[in-house]
Protein backbone atom coordinates (compact mmCIF):
# COMPACT_ATOMS: atom_id res chain seq x y z
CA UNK A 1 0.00 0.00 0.00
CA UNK A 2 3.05 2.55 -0.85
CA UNK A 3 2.83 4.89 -3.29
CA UNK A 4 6.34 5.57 -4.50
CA UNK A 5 6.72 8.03 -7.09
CA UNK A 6 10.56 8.43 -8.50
CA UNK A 7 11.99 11.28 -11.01
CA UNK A 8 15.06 11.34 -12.93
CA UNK A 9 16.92 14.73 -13.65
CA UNK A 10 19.78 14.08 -16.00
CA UNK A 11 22.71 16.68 -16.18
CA UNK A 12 24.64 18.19 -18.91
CA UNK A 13 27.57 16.15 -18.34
CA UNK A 14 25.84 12.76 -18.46
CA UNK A 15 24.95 12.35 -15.27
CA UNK A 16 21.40 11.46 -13.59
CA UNK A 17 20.16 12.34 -10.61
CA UNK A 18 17.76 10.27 -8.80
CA UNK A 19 14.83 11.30 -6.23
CA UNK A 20 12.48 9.06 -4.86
CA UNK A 21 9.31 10.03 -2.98
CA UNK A 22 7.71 7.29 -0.95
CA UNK A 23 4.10 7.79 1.54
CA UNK A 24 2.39 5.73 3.19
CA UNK A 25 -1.41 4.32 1.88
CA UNK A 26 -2.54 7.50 4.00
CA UNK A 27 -0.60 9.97 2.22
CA UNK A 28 1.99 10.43 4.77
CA UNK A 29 5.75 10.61 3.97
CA UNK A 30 7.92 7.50 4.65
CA UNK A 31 11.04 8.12 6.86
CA UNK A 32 13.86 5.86 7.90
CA UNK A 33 13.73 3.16 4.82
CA UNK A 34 16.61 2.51 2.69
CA UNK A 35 16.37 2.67 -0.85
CA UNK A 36 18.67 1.13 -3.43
CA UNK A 37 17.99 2.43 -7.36
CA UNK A 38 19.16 0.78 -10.52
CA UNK A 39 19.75 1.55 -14.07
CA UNK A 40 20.04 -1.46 -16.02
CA UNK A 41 20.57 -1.73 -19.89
CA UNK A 42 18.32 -3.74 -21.80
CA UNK A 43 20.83 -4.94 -23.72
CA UNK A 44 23.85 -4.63 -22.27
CA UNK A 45 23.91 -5.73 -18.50
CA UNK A 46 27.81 -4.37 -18.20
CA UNK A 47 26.39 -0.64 -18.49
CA UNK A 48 24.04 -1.55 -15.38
CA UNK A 49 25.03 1.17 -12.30
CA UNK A 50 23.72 1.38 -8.83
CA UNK A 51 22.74 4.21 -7.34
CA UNK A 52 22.64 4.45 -3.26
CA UNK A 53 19.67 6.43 -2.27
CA UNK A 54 20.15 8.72 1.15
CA UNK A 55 17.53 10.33 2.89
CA UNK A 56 17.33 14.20 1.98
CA UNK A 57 13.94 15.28 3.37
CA UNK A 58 10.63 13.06 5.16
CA UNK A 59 10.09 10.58 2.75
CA UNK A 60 12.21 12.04 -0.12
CA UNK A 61 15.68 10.00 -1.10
CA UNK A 62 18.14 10.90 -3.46
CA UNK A 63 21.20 9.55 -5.08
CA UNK A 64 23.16 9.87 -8.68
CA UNK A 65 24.68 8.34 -11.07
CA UNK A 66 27.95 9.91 -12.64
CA UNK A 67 27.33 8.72 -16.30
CA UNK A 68 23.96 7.11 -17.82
CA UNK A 69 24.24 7.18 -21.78
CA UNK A 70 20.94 7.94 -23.36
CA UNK A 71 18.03 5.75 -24.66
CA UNK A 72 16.37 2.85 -23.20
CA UNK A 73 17.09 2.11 -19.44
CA UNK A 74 15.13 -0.18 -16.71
CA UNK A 75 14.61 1.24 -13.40
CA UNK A 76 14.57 -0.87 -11.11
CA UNK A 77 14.08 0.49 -7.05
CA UNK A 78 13.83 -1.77 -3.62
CA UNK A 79 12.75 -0.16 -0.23
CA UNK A 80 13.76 -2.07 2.85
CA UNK A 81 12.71 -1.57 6.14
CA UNK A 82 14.12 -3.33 8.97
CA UNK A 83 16.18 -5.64 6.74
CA UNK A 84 13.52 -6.75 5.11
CA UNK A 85 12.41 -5.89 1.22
CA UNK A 86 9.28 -4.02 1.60
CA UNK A 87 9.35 -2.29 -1.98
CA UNK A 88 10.36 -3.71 -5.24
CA UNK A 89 10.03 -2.05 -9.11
CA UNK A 90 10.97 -2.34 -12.27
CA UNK A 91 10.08 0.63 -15.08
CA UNK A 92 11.16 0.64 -18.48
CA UNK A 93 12.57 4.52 -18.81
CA UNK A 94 13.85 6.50 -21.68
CA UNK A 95 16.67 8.87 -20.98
CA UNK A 96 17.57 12.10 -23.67
């Protein structure tokens, strides 16, 4: 019953920023989890990164990546709480 919403910001030189916003079924911002992001090529597992996520704000994490080419990427995100996975996704993005 999370709604996680995540946004991607790339940079001129390449790199992508990563935010994650993550509430509770009531609305309420999620504070305290630990979030792991990753970019993973389609077709090309060796370009995969992993991007640490770090609490910036209630509820809001954050983390980059130094260099994501463009095109086709999957996102993939896990929340855990307490050492256990609470939170798992995988989104088929497309990066300029």
């Amino acid at each position: 019953n999370w709604k996680v919403d995540a946004h991607i910001q790339r940079g001129p030189d390449g790199g992508a920023t990563l935010e994650v916003e993550a509430h509770d079924k009531g609305g309420l911002p999620m504070s305290g989890l630990n979030f792991l992001g990753r970019f993973e090529r389609p077709a090309d597992r060796r370009a995969d990164q992993a991007v640490a996520l770090a609490e910036v704000a209630s509820g809001v994490y954050r983390g980059s990546a130094p260099l994501i080419g463009p095109g086709q990427w999957d996102l993939v995100l896990e929340g855990d709480a307490a050492g256990q996975r609470m939170f798992l996704s995988r989104n088929r993005v497309l990066l300029d």
